[in-house]
PDB file of N, CA and C in Angstrom:
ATOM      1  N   UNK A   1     -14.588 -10.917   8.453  1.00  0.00           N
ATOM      2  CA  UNK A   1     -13.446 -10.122   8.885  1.00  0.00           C
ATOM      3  C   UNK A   1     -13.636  -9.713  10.342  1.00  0.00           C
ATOM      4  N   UNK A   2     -12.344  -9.895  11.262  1.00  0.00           N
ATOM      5  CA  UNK A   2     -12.909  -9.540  12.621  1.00  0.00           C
ATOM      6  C   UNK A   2     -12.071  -7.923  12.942  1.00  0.00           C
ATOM      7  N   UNK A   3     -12.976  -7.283  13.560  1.00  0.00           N
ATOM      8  CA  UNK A   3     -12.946  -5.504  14.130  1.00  0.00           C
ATOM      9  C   UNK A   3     -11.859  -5.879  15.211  1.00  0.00           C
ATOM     10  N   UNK A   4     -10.869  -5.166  14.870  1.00  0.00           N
ATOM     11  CA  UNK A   4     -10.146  -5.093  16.218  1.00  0.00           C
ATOM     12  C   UNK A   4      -9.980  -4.104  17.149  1.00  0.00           C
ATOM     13  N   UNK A   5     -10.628  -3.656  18.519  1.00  0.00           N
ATOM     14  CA  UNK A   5     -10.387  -2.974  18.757  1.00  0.00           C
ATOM     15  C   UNK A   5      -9.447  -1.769  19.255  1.00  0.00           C
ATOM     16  N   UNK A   6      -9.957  -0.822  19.465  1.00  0.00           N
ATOM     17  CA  UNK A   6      -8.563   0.483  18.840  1.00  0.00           C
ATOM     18  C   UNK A   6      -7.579   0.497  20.224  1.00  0.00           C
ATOM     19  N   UNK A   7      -8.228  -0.264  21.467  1.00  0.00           N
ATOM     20  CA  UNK A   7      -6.968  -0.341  22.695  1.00  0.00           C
ATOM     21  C   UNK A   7      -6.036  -1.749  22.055  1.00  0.00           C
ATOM     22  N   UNK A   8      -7.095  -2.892  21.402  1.00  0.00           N
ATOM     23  CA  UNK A   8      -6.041  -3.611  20.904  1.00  0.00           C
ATOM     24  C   UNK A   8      -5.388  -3.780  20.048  1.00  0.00           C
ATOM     25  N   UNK A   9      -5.804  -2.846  18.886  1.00  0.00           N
ATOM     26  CA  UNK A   9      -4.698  -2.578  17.660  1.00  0.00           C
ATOM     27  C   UNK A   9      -3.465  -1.971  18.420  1.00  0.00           C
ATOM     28  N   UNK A  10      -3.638  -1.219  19.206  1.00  0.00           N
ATOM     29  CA  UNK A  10      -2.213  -0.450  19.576  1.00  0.00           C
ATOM     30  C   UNK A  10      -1.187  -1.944  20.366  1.00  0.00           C
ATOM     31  N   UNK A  11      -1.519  -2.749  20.511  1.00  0.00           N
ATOM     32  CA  UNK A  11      -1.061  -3.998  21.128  1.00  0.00           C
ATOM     33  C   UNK A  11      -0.592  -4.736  20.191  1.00  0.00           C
ATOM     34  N   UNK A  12      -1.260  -5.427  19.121  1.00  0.00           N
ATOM     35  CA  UNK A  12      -1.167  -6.281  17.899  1.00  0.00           C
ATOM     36  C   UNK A  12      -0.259  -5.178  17.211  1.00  0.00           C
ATOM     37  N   UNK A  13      -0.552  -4.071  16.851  1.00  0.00           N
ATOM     38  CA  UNK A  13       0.345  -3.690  15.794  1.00  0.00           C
ATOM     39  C   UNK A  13       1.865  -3.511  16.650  1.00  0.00           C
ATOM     40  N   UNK A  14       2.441  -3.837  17.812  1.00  0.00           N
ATOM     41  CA  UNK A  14       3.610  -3.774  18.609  1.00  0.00           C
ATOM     42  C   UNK A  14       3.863  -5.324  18.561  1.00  0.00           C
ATOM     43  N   UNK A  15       2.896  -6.374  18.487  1.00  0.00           N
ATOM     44  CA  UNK A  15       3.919  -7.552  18.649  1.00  0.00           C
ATOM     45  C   UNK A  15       3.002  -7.927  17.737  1.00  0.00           C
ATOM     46  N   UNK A  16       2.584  -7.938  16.432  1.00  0.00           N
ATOM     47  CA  UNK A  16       1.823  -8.667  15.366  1.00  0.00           C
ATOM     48  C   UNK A  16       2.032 -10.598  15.196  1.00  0.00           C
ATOM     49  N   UNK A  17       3.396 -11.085  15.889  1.00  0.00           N
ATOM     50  CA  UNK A  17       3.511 -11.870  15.754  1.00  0.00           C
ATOM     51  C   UNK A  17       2.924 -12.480  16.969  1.00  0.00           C
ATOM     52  N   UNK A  18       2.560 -12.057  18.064  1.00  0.00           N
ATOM     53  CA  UNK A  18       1.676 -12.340  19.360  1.00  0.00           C
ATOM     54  C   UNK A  18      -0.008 -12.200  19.038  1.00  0.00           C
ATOM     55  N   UNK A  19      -0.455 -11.753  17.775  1.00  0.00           N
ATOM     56  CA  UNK A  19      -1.724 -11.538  17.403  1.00  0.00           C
ATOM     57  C   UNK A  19      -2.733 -12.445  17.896  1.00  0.00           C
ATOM     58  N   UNK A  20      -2.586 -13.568  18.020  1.00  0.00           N
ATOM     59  CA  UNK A  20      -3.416 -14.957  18.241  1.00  0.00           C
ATOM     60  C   UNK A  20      -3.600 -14.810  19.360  1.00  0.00           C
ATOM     61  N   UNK A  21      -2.351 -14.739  20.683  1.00  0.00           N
ATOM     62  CA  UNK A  21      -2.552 -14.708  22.003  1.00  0.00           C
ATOM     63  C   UNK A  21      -3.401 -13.385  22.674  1.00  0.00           C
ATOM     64  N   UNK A  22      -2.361 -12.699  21.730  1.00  0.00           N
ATOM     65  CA  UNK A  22      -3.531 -10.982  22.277  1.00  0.00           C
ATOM     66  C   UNK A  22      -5.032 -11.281  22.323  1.00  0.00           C
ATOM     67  N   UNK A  23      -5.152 -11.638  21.065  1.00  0.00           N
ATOM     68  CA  UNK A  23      -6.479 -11.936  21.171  1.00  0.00           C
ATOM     69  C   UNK A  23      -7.555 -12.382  22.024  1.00  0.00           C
ATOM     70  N   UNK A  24      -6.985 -13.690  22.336  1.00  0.00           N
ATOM     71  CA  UNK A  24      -7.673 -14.991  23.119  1.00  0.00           C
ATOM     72  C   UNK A  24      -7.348 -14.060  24.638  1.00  0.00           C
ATOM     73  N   UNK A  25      -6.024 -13.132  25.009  1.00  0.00           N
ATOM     74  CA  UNK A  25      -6.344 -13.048  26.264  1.00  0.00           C
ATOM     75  C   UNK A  25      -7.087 -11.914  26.294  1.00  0.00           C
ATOM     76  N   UNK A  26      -7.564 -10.703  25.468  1.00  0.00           N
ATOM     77  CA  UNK A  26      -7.932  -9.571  25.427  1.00  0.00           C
ATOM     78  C   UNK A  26      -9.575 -10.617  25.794  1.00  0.00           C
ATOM     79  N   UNK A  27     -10.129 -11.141  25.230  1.00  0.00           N
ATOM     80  CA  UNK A  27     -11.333 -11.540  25.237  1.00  0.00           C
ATOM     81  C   UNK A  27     -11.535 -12.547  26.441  1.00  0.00           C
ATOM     82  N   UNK A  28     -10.635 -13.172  27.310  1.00  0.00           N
ATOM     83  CA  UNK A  28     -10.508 -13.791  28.530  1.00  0.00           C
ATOM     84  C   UNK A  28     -10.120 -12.951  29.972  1.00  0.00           C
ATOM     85  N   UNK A  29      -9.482 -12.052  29.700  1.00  0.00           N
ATOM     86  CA  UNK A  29      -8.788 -11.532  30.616  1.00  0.00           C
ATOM     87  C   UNK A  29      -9.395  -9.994  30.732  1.00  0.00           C
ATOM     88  N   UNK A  30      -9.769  -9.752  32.016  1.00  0.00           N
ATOM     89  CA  UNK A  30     -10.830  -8.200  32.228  1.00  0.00           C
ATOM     90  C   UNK A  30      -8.795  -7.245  32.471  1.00  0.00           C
ATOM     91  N   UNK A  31      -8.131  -7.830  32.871  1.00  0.00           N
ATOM     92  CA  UNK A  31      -6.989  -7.453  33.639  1.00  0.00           C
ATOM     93  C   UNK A  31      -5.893  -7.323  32.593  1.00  0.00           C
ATOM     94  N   UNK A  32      -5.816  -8.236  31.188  1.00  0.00           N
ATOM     95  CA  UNK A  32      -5.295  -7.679  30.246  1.00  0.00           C
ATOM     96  C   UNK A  32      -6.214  -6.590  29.220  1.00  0.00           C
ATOM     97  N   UNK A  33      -6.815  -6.481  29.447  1.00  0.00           N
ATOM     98  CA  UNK A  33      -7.992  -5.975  28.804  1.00  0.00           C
ATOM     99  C   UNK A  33      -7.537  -4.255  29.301  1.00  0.00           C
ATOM    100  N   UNK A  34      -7.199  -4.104  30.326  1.00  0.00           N
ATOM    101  CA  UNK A  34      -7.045  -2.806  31.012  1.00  0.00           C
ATOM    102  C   UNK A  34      -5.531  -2.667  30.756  1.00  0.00           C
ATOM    103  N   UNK A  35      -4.598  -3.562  30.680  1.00  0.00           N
ATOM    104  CA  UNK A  35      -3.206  -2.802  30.079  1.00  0.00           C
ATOM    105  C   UNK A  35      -2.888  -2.835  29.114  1.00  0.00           C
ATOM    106  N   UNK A  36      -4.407  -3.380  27.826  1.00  0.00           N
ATOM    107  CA  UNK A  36      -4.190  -2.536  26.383  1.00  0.00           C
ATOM    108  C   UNK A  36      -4.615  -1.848  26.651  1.00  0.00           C
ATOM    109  N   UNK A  37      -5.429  -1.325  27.399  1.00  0.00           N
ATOM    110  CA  UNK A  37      -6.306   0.609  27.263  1.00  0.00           C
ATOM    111  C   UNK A  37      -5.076   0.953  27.746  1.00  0.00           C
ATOM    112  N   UNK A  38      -4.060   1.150  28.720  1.00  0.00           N
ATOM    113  CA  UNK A  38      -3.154   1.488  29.118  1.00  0.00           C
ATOM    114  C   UNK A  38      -2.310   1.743  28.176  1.00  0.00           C
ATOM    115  N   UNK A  39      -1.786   1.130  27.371  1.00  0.00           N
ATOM    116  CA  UNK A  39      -1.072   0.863  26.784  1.00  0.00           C
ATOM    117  C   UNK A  39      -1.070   1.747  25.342  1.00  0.00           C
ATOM    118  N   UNK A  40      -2.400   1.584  24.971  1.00  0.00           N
ATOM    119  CA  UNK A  40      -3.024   2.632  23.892  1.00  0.00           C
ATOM    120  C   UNK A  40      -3.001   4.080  24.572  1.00  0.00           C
ATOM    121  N   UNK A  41      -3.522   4.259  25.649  1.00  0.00           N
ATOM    122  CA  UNK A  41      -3.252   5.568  26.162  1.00  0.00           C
ATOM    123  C   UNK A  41      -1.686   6.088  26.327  1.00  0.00           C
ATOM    124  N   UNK A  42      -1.272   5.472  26.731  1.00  0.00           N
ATOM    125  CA  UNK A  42       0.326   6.056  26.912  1.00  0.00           C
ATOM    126  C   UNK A  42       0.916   6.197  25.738  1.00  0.00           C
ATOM    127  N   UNK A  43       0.920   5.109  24.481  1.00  0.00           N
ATOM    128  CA  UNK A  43       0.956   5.239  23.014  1.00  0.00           C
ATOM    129  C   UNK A  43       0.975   6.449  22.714  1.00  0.00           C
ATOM    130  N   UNK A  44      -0.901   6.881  22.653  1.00  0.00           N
ATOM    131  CA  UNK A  44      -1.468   8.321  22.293  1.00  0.00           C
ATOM    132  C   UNK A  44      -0.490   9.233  22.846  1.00  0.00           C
ATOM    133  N   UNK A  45      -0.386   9.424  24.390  1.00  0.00           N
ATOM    134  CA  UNK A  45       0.150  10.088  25.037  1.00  0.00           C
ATOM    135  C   UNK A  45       1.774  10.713  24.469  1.00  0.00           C
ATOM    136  N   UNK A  46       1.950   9.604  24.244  1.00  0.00           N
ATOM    137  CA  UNK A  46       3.622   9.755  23.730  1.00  0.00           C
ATOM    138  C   UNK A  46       3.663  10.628  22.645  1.00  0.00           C
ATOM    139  N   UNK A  47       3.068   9.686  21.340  1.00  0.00           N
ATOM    140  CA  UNK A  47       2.776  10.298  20.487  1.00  0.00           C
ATOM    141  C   UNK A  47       2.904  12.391  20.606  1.00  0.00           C
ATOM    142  N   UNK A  48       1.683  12.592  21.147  1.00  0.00           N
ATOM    143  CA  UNK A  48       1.346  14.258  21.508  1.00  0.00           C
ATOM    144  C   UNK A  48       2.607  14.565  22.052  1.00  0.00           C
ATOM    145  N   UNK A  49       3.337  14.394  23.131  1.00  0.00           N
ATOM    146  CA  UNK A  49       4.548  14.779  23.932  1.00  0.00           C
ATOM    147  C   UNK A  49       5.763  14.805  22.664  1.00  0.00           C
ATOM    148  N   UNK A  50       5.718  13.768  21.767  1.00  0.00           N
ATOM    149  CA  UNK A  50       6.840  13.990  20.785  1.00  0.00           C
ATOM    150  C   UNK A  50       6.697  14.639  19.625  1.00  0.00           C
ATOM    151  N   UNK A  51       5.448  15.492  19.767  1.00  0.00           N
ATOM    152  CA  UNK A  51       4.901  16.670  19.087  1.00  0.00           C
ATOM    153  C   UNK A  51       5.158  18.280  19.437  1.00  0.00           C
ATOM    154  N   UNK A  52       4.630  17.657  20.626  1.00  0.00           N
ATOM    155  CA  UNK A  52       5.271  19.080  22.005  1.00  0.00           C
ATOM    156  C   UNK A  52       6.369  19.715  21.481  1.00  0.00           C
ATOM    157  N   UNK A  53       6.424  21.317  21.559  1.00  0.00           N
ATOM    158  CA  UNK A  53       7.544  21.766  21.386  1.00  0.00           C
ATOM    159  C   UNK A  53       8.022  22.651  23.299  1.00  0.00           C
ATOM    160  N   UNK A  54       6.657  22.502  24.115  1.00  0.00           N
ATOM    161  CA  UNK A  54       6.324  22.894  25.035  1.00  0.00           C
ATOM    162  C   UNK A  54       8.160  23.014  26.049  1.00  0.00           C
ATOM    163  N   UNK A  55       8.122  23.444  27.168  1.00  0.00           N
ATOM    164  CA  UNK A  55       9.600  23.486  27.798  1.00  0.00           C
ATOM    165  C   UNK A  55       9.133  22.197  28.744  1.00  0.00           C
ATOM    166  N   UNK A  56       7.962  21.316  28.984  1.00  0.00           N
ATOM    167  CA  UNK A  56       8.022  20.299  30.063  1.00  0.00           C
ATOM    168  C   UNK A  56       8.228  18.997  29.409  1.00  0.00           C
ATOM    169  N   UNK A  57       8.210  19.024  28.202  1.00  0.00           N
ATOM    170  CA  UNK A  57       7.771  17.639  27.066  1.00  0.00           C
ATOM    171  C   UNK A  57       8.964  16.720  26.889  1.00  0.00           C
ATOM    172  N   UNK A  58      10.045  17.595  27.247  1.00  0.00           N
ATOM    173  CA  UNK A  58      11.396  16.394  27.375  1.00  0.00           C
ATOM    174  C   UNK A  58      11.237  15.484  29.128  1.00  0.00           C
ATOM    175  N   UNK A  59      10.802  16.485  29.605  1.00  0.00           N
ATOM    176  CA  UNK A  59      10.299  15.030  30.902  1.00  0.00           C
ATOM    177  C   UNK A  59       9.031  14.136  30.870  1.00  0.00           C
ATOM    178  N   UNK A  60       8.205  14.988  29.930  1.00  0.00           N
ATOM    179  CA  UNK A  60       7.148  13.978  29.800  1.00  0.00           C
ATOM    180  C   UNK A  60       7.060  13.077  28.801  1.00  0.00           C
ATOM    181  N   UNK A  61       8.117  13.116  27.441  1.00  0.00           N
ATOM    182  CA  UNK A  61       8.587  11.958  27.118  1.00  0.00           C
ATOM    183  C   UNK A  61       9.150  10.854  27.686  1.00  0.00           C
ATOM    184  N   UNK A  62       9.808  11.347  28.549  1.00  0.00           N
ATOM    185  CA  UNK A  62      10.901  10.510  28.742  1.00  0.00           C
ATOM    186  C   UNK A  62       9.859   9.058  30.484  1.00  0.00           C
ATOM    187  N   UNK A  63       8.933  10.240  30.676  1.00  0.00           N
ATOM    188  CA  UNK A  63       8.086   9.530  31.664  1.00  0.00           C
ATOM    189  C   UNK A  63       7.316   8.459  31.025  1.00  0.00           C
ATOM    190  N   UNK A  64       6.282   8.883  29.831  1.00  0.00           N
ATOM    191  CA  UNK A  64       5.346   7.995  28.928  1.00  0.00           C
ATOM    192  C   UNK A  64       6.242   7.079  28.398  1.00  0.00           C
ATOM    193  N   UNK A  65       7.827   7.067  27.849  1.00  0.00           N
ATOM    194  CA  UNK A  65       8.922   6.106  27.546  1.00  0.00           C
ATOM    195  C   UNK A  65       8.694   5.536  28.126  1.00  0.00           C
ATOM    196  N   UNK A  66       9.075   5.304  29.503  1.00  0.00           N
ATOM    197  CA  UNK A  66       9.235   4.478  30.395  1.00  0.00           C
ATOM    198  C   UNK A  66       8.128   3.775  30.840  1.00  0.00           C
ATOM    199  N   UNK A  67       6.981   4.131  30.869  1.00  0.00           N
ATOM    200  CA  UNK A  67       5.941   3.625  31.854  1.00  0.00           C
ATOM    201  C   UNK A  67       5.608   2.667  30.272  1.00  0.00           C
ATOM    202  N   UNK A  68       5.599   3.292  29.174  1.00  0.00           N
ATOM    203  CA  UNK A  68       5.244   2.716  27.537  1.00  0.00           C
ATOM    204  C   UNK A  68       6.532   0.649  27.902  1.00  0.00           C
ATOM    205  N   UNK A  69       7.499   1.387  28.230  1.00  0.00           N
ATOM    206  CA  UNK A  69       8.229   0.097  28.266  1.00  0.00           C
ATOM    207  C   UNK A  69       7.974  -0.649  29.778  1.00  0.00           C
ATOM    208  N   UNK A  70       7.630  -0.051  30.326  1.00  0.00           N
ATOM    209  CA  UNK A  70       6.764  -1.258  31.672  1.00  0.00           C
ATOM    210  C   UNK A  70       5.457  -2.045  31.324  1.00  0.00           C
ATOM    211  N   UNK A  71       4.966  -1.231  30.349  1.00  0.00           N
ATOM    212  CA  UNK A  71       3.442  -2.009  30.109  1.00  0.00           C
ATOM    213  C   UNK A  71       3.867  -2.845  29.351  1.00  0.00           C
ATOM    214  N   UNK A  72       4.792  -2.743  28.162  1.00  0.00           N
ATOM    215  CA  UNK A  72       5.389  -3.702  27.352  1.00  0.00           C
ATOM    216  C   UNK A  72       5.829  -5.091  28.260  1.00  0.00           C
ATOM    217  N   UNK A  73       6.725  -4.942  29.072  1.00  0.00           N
ATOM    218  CA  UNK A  73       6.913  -5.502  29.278  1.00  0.00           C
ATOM    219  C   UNK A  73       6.056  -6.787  30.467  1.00  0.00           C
ATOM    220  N   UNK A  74       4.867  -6.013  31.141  1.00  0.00           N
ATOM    221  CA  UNK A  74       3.905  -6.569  31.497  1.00  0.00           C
ATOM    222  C   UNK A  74       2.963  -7.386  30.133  1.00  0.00           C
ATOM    223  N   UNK A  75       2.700  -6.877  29.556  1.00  0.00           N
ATOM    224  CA  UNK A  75       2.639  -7.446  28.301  1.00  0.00           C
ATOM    225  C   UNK A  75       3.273  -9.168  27.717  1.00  0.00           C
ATOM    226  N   UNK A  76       4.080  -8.990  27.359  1.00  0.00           N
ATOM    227  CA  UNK A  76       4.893  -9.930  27.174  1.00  0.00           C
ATOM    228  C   UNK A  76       5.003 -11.345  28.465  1.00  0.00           C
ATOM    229  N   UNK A  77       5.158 -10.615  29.979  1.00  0.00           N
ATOM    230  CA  UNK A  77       4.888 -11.767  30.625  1.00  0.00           C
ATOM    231  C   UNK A  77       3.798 -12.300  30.596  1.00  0.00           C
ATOM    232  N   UNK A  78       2.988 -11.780  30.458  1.00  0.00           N
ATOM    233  CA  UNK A  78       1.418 -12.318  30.328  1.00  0.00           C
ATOM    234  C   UNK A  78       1.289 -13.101  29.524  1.00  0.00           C
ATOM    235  N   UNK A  79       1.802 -12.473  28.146  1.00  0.00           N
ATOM    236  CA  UNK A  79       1.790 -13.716  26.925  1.00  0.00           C
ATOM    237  C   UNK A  79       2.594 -15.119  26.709  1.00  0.00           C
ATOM    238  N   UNK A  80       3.934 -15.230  27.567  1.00  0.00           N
ATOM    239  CA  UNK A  80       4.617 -15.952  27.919  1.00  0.00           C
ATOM    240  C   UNK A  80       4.385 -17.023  29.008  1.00  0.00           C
ATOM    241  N   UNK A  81       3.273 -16.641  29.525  1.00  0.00           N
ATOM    242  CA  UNK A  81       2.921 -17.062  30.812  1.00  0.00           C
ATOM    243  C   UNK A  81       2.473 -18.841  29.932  1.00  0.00           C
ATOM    244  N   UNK A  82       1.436 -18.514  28.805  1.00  0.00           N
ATOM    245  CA  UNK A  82       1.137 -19.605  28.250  1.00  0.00           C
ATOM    246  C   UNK A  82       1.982 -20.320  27.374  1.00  0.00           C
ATOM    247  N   UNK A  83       3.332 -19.753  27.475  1.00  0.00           N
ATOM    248  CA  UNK A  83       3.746 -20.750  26.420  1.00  0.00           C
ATOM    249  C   UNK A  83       4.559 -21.893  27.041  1.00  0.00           C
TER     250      UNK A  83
END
């Protein structure tokens, strides 16, 4: 059984059907490797902010949203790159 790690579960469990590529580039790539930690962090991040009942947490959702859908989408070109 292979351990996946917890920056790249947050990756695989968002495109499970990209699982194979995540993989091969998480273990090739030092540079995708850093926008699943990214990616897992902003995750986390979000997560807490849509917990927040705080008065700043509607802008800091709406910031981790966004930057959450830039990494995505860095993401995806990367994986596309090989097909």
């Amino acid at each position: 059984m292979v351990v996946i790690e917890s920056n790249l579960f947050c990756v695989v469990k968002r495109f499970p059907d990209q699982k194979d590529s995540i993989l091969k580039f998480f273990r090739e790539n030092q540079n995708f490797q850093i926008i699943c930690e990214d990616y897992c962090r902003c995750s986390a991040a979000l997560q807490r902010w849509n917990q927040s009942t705080s008065e700043e947490a509607v802008d800091r959702k709406k910031e981790y949203q966004d930057l959450l859908q830039e990494l995505e989408v860095e993401i995806c070109q990367i994986l596309h790159e090989t097909i």
